[in-house]
PDB file of N, CA and C in Angstrom:
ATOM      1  N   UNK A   1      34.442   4.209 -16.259  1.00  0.00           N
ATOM      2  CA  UNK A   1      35.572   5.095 -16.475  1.00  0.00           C
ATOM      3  C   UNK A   1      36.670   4.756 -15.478  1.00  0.00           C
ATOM      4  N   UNK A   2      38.084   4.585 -16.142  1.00  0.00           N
ATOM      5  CA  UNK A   2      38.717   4.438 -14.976  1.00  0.00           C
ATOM      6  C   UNK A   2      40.656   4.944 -15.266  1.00  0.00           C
ATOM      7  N   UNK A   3      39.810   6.111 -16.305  1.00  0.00           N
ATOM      8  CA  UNK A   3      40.941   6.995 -16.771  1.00  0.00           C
ATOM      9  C   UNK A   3      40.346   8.059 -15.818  1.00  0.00           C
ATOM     10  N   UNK A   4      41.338   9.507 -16.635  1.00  0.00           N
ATOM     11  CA  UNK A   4      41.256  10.493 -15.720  1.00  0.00           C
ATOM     12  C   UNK A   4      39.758  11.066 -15.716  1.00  0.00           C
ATOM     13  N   UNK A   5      39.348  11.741 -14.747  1.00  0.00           N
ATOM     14  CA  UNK A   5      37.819  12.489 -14.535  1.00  0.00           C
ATOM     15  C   UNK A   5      37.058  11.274 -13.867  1.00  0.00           C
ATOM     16  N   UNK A   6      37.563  10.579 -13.217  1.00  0.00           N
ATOM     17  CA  UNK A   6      37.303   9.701 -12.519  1.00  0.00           C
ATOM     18  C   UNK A   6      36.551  10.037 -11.359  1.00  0.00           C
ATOM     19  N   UNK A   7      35.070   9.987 -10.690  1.00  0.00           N
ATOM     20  CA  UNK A   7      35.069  10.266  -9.443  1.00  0.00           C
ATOM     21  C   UNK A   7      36.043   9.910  -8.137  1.00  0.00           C
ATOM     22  N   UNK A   8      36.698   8.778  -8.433  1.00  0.00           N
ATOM     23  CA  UNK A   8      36.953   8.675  -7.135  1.00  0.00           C
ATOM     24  C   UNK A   8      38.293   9.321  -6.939  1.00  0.00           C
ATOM     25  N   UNK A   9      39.142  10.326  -8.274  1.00  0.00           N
ATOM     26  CA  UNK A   9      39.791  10.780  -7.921  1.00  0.00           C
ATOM     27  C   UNK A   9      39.700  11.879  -6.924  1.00  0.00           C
ATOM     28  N   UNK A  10      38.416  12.555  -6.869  1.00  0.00           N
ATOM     29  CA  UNK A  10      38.005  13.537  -6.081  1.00  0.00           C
ATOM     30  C   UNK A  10      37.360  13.356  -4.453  1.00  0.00           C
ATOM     31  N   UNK A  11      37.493  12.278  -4.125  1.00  0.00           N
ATOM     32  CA  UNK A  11      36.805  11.345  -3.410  1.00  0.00           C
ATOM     33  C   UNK A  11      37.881  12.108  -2.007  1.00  0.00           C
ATOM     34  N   UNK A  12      38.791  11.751  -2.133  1.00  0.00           N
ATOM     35  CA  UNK A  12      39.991  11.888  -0.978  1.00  0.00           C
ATOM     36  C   UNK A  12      40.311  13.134  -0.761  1.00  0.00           C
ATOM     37  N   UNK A  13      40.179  14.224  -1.763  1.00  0.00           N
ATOM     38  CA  UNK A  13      40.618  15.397  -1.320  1.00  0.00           C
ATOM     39  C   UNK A  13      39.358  15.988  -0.977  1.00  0.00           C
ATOM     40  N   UNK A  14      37.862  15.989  -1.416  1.00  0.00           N
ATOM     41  CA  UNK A  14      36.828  16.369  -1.053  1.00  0.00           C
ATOM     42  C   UNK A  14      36.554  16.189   1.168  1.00  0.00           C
ATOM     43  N   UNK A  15      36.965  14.961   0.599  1.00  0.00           N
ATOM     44  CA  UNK A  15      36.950  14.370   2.514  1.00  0.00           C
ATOM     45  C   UNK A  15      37.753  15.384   3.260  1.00  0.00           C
ATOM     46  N   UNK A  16      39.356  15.603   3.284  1.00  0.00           N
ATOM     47  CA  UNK A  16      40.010  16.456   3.653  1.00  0.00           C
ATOM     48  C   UNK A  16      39.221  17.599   4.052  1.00  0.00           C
ATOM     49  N   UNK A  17      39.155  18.619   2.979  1.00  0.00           N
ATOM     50  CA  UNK A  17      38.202  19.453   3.179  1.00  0.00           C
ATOM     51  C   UNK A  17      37.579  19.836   3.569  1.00  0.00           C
ATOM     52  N   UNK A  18      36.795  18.486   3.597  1.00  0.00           N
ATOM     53  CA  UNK A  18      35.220  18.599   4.369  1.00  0.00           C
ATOM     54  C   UNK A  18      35.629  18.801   5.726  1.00  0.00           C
ATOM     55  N   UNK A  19      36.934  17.909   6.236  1.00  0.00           N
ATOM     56  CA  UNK A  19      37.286  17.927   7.634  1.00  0.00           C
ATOM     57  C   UNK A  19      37.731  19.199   8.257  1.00  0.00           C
ATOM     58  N   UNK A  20      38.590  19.845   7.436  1.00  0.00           N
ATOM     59  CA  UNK A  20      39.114  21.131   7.816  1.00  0.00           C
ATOM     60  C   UNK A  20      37.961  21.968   8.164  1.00  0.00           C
ATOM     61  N   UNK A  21      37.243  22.163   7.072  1.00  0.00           N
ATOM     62  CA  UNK A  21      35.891  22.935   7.523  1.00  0.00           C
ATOM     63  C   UNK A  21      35.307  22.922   8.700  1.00  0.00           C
ATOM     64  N   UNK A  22      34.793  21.750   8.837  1.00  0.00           N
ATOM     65  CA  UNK A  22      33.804  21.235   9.832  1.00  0.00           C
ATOM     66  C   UNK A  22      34.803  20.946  11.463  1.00  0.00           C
ATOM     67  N   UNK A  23      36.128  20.892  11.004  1.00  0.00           N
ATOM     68  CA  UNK A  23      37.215  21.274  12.517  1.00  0.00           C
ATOM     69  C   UNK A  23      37.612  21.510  12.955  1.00  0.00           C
ATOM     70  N   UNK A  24      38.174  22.667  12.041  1.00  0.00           N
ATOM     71  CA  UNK A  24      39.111  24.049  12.145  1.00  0.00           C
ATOM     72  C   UNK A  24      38.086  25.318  11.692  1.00  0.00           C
ATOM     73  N   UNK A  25      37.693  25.484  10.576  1.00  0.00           N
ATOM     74  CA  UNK A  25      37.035  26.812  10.270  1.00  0.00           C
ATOM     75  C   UNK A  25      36.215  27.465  10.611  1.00  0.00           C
ATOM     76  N   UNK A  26      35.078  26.375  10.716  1.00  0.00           N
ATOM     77  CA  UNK A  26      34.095  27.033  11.501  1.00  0.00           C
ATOM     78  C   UNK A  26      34.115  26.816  12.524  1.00  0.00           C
ATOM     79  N   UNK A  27      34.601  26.225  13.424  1.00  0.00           N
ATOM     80  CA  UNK A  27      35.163  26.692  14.884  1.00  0.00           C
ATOM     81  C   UNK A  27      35.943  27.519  15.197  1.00  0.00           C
ATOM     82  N   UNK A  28      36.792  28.455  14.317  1.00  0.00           N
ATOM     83  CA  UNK A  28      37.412  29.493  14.596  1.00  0.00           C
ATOM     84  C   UNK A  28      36.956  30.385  14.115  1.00  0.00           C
ATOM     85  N   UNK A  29      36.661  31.671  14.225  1.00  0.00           N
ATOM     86  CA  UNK A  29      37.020  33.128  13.802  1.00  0.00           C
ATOM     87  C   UNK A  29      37.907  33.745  13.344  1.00  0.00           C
ATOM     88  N   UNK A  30      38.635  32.979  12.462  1.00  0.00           N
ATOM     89  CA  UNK A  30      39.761  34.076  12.079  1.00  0.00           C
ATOM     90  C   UNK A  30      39.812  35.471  11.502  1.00  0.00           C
ATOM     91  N   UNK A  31      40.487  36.441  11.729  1.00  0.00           N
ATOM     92  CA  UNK A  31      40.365  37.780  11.502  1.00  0.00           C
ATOM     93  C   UNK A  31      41.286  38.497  10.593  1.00  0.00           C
ATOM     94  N   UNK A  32      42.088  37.660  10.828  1.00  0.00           N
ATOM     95  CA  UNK A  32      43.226  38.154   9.473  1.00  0.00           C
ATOM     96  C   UNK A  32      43.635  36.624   8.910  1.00  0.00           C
ATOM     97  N   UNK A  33      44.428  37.334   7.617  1.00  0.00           N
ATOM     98  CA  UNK A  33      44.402  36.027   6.739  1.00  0.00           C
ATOM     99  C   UNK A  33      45.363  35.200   7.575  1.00  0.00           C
ATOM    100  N   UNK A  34      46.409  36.208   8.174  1.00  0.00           N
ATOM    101  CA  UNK A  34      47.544  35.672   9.026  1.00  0.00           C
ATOM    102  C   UNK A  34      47.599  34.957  10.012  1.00  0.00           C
ATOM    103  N   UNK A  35      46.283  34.739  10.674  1.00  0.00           N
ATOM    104  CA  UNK A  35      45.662  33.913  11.823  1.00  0.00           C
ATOM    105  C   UNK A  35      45.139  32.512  11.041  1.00  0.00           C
ATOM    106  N   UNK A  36      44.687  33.019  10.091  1.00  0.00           N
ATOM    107  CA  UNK A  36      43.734  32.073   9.020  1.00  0.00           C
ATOM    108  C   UNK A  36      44.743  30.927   9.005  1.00  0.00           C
ATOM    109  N   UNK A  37      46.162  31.518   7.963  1.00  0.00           N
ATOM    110  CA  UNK A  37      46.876  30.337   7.765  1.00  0.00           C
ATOM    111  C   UNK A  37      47.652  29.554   8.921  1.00  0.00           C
ATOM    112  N   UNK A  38      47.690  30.431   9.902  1.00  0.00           N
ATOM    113  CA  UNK A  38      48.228  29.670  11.460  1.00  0.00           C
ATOM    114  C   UNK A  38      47.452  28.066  11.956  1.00  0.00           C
ATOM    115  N   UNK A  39      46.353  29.077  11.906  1.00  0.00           N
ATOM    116  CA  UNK A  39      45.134  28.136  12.165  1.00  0.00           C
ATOM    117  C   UNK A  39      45.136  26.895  11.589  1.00  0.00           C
ATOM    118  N   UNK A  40      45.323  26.938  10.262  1.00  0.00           N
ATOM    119  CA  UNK A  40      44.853  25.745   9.560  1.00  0.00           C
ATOM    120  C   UNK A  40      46.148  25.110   9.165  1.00  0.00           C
ATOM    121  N   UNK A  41      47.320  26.168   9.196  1.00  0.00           N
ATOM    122  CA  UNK A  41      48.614  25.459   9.219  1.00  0.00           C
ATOM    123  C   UNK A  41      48.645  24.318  10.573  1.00  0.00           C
ATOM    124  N   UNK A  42      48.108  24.434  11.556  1.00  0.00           N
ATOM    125  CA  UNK A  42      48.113  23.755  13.266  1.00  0.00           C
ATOM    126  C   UNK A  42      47.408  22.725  12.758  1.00  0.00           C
ATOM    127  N   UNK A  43      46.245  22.953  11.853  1.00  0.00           N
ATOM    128  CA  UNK A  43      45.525  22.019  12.352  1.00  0.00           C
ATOM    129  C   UNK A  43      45.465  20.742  11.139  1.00  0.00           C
ATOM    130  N   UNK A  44      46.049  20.895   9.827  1.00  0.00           N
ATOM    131  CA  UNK A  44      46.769  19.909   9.201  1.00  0.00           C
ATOM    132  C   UNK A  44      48.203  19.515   9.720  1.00  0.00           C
ATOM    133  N   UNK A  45      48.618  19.926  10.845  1.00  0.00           N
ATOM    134  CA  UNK A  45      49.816  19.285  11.607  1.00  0.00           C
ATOM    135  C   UNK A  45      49.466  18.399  12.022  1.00  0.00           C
ATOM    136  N   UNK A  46      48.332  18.739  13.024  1.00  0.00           N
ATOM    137  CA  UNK A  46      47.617  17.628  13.606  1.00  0.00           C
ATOM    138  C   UNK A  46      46.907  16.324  12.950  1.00  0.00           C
ATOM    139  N   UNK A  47      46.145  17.006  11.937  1.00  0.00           N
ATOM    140  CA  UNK A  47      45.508  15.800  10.927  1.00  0.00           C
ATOM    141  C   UNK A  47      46.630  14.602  10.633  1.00  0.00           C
ATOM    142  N   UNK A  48      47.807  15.195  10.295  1.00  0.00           N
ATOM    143  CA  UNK A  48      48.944  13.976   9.649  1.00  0.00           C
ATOM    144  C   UNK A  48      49.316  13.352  11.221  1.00  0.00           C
ATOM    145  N   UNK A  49      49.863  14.647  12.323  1.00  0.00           N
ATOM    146  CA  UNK A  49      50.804  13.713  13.089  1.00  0.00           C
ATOM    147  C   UNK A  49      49.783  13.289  14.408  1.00  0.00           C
ATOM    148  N   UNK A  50      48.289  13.680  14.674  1.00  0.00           N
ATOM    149  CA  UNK A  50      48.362  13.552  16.070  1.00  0.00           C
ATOM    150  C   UNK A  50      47.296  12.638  15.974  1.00  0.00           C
ATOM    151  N   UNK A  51      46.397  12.970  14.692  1.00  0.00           N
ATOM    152  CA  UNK A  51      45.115  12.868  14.541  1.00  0.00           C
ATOM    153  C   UNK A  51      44.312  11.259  14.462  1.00  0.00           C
ATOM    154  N   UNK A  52      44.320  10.251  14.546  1.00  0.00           N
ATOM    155  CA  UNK A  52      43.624   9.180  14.845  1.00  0.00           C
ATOM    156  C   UNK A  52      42.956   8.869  13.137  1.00  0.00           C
ATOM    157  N   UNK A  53      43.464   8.040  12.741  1.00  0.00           N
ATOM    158  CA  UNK A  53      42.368   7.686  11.332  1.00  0.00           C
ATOM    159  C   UNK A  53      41.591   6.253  11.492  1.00  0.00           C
ATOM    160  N   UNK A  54      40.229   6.156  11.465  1.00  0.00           N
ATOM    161  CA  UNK A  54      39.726   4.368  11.373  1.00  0.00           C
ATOM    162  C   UNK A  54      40.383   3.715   9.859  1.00  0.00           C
ATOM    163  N   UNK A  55      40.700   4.308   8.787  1.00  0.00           N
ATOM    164  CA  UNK A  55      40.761   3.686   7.671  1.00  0.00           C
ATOM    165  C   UNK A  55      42.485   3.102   7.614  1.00  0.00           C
ATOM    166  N   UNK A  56      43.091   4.050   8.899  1.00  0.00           N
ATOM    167  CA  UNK A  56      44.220   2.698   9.374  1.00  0.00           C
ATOM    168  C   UNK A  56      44.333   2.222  10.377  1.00  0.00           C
ATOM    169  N   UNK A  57      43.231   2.049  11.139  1.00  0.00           N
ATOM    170  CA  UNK A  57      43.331   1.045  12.404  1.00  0.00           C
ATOM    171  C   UNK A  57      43.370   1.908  13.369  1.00  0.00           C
ATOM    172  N   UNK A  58      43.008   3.257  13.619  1.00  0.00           N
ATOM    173  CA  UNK A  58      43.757   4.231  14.953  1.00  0.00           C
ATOM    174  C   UNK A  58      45.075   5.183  14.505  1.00  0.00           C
ATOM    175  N   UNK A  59      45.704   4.779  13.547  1.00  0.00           N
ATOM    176  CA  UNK A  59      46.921   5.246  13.185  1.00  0.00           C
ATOM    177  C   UNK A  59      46.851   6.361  12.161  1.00  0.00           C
ATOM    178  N   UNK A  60      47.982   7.204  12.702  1.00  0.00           N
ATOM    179  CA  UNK A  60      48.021   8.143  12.141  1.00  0.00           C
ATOM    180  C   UNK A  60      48.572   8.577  10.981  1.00  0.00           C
ATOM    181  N   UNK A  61      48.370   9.182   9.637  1.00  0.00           N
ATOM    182  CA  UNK A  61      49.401   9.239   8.729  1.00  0.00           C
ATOM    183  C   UNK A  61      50.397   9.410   8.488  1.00  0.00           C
ATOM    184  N   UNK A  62      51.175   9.788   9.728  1.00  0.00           N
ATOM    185  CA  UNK A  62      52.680   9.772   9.898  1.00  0.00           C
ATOM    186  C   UNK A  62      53.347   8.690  10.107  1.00  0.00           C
ATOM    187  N   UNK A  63      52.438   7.628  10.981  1.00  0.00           N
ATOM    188  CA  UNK A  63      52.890   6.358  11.632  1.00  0.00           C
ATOM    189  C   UNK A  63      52.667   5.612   9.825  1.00  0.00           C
ATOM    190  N   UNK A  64      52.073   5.628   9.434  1.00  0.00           N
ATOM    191  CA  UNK A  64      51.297   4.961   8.153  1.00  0.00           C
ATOM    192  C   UNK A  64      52.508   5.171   7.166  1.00  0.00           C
ATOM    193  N   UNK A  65      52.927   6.385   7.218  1.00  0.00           N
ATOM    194  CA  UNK A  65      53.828   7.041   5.812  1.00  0.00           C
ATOM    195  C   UNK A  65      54.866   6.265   6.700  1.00  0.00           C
ATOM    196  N   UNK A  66      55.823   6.276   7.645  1.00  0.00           N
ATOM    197  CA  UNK A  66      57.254   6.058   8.349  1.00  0.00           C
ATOM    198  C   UNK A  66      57.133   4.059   8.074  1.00  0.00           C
ATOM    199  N   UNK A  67      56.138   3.326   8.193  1.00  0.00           N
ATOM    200  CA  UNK A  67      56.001   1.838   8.110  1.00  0.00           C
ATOM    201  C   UNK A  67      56.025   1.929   6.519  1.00  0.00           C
ATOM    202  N   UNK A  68      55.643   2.980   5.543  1.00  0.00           N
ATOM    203  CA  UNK A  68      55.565   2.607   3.962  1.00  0.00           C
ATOM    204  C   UNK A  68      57.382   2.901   4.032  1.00  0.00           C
ATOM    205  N   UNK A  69      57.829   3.534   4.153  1.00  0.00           N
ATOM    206  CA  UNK A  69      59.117   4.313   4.177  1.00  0.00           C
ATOM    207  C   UNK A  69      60.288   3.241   4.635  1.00  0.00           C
ATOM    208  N   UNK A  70      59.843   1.966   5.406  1.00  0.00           N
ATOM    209  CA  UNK A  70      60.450   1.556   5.814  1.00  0.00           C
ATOM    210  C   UNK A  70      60.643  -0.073   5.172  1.00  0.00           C
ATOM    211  N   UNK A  71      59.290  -0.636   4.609  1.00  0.00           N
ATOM    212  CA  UNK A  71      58.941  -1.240   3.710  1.00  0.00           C
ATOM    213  C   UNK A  71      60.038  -1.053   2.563  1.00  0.00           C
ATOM    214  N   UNK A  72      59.854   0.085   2.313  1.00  0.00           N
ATOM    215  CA  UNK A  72      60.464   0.306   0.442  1.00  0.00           C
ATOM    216  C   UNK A  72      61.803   0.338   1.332  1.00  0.00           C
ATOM    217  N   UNK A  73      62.517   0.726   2.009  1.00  0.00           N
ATOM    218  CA  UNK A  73      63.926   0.486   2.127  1.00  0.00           C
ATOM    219  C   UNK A  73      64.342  -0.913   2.692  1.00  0.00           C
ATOM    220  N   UNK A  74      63.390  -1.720   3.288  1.00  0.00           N
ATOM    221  CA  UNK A  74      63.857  -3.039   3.487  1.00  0.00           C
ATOM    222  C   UNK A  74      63.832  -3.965   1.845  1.00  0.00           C
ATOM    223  N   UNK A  75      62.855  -3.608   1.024  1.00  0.00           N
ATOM    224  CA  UNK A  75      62.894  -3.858  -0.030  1.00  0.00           C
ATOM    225  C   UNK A  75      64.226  -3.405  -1.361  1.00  0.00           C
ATOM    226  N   UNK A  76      64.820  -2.348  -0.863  1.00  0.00           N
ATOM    227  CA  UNK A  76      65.858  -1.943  -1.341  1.00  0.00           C
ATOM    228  C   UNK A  76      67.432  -2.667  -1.989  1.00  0.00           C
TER     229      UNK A  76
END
């Protein structure tokens, strides 16, 4: 299969997930929903801008997205 219902479309957002869980959620207690979304608002800040990925070398998805960004406009 390599139309839609594809496993590996689910592949990348499952991972996410899994991370938030296992790095934000259940290490916090949140008590209101309003803490909840603070929380996890901080901590997908971090995932994109602070956070370290091996699947780009150390680099972060901000550094990753700003070199694609820069690509397509030298290509321009």
């Amino acid at each position: 299969m390599d139309g839609r219902g594809r496993w590996m479309d689910n592949v990348f957002i499952e991972r996410l997930w899994r991370s938030l869980k296992y790095e934000c959620v259940f290490h916090n207690a949140f008590e209101t929903g309003r803490e909840a979304r603070h929380g996890i608002g901080s901590w997908i800040d971090y995932y994109n801008r602070r956070r370290p990925h091996s699947t780009f070398g150390g680099s972060t998805h901000d550094e990753i997205y700003d070199i694609a960004q820069m690509k397509e406009q030298l290509a321009a």
